[in-house]
N, C-alpha and C. Protein backbone atom coordinates (compact mmCIF):
# COMPACT_ATOMS: atom_id res chain seq x y z
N UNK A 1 0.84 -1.17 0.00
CA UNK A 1 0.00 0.00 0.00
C UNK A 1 0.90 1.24 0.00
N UNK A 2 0.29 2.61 -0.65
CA UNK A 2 1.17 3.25 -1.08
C UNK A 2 1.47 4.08 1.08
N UNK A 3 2.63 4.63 0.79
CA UNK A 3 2.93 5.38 2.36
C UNK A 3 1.85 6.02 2.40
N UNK A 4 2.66 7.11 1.38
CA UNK A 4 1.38 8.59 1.74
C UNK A 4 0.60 8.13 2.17
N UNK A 5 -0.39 7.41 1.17
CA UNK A 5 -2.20 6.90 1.79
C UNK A 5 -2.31 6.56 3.27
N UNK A 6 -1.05 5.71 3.66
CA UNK A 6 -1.48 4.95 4.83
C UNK A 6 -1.68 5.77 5.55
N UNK A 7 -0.03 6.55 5.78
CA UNK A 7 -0.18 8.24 6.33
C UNK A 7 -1.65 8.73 6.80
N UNK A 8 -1.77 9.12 5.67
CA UNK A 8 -2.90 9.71 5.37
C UNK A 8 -4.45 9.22 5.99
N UNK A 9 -4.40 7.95 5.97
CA UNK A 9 -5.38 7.25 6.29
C UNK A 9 -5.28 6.81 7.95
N UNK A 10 -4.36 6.76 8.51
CA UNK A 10 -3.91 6.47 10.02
C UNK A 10 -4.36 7.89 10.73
N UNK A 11 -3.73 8.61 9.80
CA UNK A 11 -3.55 10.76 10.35
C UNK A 11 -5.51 10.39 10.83
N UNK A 12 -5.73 10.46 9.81
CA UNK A 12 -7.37 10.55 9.23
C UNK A 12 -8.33 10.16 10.43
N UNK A 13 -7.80 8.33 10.85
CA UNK A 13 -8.58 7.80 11.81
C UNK A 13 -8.31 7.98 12.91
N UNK A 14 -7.03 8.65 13.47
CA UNK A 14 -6.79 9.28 14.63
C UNK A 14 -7.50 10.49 15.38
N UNK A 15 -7.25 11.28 14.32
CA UNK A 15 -8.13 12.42 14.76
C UNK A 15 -9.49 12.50 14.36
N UNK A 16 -10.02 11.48 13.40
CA UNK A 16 -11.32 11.68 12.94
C UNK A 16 -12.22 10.10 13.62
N UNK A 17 -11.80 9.69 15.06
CA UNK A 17 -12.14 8.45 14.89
C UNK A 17 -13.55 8.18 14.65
N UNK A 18 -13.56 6.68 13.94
CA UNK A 18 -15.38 6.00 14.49
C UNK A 18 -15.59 5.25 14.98
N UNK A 19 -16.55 5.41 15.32
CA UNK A 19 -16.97 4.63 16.66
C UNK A 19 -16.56 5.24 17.59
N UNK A 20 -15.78 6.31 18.13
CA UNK A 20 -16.02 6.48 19.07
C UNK A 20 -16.85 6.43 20.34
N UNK A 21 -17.31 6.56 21.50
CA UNK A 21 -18.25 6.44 22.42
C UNK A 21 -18.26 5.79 23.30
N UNK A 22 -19.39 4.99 23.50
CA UNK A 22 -19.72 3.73 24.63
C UNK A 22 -20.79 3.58 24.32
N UNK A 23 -21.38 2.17 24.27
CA UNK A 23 -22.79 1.45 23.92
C UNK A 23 -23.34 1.66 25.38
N UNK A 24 -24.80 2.00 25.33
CA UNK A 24 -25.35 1.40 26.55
C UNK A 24 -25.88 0.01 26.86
N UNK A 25 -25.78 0.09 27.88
CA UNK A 25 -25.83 -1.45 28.53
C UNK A 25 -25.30 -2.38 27.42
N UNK A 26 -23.90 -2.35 27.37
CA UNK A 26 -23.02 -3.32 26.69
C UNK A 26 -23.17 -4.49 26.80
N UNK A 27 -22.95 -5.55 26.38
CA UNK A 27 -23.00 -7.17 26.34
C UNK A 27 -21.85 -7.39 27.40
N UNK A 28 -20.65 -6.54 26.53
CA UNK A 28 -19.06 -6.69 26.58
C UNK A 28 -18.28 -5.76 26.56
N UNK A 29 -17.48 -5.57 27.67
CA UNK A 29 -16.70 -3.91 28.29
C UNK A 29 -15.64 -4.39 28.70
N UNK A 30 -14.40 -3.84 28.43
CA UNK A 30 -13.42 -3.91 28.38
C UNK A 30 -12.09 -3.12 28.68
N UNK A 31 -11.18 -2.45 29.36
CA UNK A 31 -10.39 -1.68 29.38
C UNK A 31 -9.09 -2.84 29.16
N UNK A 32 -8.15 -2.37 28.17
CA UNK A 32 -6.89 -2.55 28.45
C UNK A 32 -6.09 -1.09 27.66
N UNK A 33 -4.47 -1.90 28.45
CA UNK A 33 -3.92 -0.76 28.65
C UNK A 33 -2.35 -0.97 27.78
N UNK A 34 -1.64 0.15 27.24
CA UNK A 34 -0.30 -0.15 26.91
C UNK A 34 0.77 0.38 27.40
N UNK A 35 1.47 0.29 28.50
CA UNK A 35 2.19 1.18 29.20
C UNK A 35 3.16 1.28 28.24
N UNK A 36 4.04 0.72 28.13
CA UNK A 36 4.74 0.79 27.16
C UNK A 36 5.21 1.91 25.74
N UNK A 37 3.92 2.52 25.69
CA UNK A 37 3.85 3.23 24.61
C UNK A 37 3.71 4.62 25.02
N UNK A 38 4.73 5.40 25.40
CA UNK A 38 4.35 6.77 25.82
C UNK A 38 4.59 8.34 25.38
N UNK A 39 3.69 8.99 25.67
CA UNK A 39 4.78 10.35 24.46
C UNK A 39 3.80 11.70 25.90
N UNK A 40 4.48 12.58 24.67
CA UNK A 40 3.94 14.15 25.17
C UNK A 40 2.22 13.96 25.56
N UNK A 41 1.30 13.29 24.40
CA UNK A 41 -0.08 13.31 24.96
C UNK A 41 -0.34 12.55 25.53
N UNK A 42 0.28 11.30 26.11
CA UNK A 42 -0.23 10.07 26.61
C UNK A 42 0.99 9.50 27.04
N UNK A 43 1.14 10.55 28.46
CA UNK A 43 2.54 10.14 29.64
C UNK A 43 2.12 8.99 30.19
N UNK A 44 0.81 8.15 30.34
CA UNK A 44 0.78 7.25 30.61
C UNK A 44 0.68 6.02 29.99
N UNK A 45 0.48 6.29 29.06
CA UNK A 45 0.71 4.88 27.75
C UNK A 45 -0.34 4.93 27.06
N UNK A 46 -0.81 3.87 26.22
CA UNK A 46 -2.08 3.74 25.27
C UNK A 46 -3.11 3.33 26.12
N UNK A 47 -4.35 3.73 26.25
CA UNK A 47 -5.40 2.94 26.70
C UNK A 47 -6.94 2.57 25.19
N UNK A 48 -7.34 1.75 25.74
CA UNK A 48 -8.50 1.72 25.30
C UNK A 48 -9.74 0.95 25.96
N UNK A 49 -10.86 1.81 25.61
CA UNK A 49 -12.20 1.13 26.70
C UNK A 49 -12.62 0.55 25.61
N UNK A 50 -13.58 -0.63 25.55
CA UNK A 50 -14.23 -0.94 24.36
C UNK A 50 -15.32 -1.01 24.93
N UNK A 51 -16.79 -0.88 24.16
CA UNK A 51 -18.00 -1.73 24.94
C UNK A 51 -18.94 -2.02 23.66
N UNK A 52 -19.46 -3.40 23.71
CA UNK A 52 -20.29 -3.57 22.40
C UNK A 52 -21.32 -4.42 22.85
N UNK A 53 -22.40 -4.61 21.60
CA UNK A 53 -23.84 -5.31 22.10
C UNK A 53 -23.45 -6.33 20.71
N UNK A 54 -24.10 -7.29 21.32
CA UNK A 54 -24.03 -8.50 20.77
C UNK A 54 -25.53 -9.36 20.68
N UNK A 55 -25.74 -10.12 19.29
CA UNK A 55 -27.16 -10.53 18.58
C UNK A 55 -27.05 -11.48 19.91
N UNK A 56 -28.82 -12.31 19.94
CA UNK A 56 -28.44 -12.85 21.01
C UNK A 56 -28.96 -13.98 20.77
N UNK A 57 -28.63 -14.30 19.50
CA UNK A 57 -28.46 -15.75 18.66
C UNK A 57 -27.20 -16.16 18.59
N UNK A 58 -27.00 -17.50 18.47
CA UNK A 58 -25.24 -18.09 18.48
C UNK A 58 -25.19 -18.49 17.03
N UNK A 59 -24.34 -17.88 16.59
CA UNK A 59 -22.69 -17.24 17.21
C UNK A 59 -23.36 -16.10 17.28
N UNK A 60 -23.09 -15.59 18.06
CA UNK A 60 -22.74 -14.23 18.50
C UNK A 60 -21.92 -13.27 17.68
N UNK A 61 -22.99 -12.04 16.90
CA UNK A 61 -22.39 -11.21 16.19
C UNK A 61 -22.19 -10.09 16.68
N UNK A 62 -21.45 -9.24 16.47
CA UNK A 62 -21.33 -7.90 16.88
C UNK A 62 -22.23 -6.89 16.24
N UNK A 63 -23.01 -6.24 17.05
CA UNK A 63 -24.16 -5.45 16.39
C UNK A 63 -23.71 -3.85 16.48
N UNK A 64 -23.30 -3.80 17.84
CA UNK A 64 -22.90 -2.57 17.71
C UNK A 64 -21.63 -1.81 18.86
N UNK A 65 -20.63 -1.07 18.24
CA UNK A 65 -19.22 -1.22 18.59
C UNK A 65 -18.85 -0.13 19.44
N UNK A 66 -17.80 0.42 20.08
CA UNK A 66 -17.67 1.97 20.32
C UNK A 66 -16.43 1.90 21.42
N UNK A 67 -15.94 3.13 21.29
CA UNK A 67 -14.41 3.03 22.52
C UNK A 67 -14.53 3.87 22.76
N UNK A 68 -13.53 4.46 23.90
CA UNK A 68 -13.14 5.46 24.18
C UNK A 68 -11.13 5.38 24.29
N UNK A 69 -10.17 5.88 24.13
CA UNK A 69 -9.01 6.14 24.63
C UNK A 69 -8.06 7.22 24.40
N UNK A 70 -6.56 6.82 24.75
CA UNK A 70 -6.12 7.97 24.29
C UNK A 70 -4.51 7.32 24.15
N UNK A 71 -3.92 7.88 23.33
CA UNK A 71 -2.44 7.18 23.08
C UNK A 71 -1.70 7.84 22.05
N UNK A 72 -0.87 7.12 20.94
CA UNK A 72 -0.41 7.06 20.00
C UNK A 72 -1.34 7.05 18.77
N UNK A 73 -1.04 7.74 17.95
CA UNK A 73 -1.80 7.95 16.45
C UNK A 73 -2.14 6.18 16.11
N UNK A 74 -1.05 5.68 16.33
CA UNK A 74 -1.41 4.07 15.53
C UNK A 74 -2.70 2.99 16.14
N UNK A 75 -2.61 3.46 18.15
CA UNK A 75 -3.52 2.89 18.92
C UNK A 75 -4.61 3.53 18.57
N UNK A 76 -4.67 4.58 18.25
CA UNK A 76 -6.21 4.98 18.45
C UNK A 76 -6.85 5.04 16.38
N UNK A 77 -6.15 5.17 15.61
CA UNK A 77 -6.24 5.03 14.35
C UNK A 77 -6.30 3.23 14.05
N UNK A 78 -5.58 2.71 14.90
CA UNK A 78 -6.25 1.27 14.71
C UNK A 78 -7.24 0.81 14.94
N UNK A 79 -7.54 0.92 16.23
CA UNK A 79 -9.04 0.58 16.74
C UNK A 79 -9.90 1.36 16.30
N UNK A 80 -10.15 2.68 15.60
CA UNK A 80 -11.19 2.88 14.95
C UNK A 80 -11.10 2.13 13.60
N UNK A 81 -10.13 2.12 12.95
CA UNK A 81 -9.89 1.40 12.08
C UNK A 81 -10.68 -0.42 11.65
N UNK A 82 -10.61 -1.19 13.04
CA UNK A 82 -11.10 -2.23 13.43
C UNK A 82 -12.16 -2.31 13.84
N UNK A 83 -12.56 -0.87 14.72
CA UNK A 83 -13.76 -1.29 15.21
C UNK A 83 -14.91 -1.47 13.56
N UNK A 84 -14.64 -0.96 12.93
CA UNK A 84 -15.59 -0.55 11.85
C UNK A 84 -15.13 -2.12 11.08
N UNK A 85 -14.40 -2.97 11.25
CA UNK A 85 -14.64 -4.45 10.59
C UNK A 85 -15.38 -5.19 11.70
N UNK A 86 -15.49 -5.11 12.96
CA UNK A 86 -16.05 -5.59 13.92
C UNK A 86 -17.37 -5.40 14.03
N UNK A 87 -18.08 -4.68 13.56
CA UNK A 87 -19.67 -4.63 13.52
C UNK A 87 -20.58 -5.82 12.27
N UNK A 88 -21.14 -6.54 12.62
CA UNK A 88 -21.66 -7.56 11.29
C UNK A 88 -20.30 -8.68 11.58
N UNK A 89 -19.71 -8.94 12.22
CA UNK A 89 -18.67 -9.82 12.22
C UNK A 89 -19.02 -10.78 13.97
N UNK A 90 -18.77 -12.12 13.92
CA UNK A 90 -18.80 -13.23 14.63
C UNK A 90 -18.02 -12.42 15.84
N UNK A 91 -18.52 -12.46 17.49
CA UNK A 91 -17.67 -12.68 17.99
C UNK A 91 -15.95 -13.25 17.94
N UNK A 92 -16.63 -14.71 17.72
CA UNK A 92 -14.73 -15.75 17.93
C UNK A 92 -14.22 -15.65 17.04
N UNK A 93 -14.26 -15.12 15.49
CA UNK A 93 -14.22 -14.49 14.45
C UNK A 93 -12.99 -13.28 14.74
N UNK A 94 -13.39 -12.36 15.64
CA UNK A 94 -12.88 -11.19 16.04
C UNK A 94 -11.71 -11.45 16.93
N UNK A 95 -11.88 -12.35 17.72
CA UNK A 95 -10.95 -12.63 18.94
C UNK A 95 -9.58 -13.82 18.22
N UNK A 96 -10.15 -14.39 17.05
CA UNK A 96 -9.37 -14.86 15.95
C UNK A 96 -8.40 -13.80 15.44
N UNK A 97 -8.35 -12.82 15.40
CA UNK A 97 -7.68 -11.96 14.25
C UNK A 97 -6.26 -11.95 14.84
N UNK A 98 -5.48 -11.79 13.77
CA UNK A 98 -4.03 -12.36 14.24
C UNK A 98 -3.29 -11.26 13.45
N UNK A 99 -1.88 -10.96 13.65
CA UNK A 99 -0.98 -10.09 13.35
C UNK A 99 -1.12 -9.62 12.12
N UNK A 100 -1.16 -10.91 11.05
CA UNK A 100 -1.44 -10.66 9.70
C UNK A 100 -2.23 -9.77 9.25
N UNK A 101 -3.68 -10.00 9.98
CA UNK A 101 -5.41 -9.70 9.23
C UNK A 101 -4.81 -8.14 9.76
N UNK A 102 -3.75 -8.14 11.43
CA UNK A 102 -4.02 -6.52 11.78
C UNK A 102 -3.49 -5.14 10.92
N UNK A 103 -2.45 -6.37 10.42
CA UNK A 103 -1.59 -5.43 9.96
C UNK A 103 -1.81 -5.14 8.26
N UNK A 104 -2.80 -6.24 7.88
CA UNK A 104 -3.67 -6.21 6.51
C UNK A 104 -4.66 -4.54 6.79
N UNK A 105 -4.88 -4.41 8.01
CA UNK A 105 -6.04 -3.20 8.12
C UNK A 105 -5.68 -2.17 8.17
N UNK A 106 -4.05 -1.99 9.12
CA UNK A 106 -3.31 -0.40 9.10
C UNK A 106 -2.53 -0.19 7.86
N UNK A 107 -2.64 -1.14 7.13
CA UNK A 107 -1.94 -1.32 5.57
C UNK A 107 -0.27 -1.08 5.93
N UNK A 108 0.28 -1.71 7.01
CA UNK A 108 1.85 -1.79 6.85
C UNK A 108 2.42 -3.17 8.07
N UNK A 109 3.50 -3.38 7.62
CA UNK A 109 3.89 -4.33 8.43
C UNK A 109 4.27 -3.77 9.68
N UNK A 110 4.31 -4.76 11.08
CA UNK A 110 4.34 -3.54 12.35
C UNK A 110 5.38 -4.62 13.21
N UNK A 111 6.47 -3.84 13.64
CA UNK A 111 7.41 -4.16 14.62
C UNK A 111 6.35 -4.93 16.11
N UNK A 112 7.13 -5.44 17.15
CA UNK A 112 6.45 -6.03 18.04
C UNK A 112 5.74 -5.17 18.90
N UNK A 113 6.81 -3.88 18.82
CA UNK A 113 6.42 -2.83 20.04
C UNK A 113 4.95 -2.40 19.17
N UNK A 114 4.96 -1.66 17.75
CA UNK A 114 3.96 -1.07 17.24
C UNK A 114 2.64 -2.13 16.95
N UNK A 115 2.62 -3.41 17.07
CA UNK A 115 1.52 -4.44 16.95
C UNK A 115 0.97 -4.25 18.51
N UNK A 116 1.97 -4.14 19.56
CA UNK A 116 0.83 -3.65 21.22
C UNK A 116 0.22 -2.38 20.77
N UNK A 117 0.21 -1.40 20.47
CA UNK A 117 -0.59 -0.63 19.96
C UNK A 117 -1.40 -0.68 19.03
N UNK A 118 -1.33 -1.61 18.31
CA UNK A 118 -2.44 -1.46 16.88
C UNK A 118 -3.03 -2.83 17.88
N UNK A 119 -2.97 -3.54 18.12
CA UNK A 119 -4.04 -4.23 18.45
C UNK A 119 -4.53 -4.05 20.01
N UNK A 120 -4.59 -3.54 20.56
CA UNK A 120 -5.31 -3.04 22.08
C UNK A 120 -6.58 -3.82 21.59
N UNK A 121 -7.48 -3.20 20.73
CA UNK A 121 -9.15 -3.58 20.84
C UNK A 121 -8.94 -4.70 20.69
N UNK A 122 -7.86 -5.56 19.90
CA UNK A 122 -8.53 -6.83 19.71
C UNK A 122 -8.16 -7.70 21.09
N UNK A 123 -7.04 -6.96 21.81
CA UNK A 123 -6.87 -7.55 22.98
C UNK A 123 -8.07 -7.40 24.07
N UNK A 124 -8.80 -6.05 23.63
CA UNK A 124 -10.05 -5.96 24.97
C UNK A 124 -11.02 -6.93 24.20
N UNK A 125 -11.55 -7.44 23.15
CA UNK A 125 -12.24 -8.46 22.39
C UNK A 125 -11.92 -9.97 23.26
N UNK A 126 -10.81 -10.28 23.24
CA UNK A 126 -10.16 -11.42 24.15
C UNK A 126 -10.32 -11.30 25.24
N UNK A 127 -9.86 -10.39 25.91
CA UNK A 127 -10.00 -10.27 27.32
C UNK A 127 -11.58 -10.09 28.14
N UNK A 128 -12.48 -9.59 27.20
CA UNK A 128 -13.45 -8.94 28.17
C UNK A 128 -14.30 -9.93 28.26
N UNK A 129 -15.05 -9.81 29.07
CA UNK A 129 -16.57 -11.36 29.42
C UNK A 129 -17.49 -10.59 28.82
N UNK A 130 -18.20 -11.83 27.87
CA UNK A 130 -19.50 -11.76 27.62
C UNK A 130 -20.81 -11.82 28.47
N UNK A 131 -21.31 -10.87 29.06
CA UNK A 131 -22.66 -10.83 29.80
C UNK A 131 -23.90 -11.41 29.20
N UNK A 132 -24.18 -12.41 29.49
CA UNK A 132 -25.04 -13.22 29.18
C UNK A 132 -26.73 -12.58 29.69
């Protein structure tokens, strides 16, 4: 994929994210965190909240998505990035997604340190309990 674009397209979902928010009364809520990753806006590292509602037929689809955080251009341009393949998509589907598919979505290949930041949501996807 060409730079510029990605650039361009990362710049884009950072400051323009979607999904932003929080669902009410979520299925599935989530905080994780990236210490690791720190700068001038985010002395404390990457975070991200996730919370989503889920069909309540099996499998379990994602109906509707939303975060809140704050970090690095790549953490927060990823997960909006993702959240928007995560809506209409299988739960275990989502919690499946692996380095490849992530780095298929920010359109570049990503060092170990920059894959803890691009994937936070899919780590709060894994991590969080489904409320039944």
């Amino acid at each position: 994929m060409n730079n510029a674009y990605v650039r361009e397209l990362l710049a884009d979902h950072s400051s323009n994210p979607r999904n932003y928010g929080t669902v009410s009364d979520p299925d599935l809520s989530e905080r994780v965190d990236n210490p690791q990753c720190v700068g001038p806006t985010h002395p404390e590292g990457d975070w991200v909240s996730l919370s989503l509602r889920l069909s309540d037929n099996e499998p379990h689809v994602i109906e509707s998505v939303r975060f809140e955080g704050a970090g690095c251009t790549l953490s927060q341009a990823a997960t909006s990035l993702l959240t928007q393949q995560m809506e209409g998509t299988d739960l275990e589907e989502v919690r499946s997604w692996d380095r490849e598919f992530i780095e298929q979505q920010v359109g570049m290949d990503l060092t170990p340190a920059r894959l803890q930041c691009a994937e936070l949501v899919v780590r709060a996807v894994r991590q969080g309990e489904y409320n039944d």
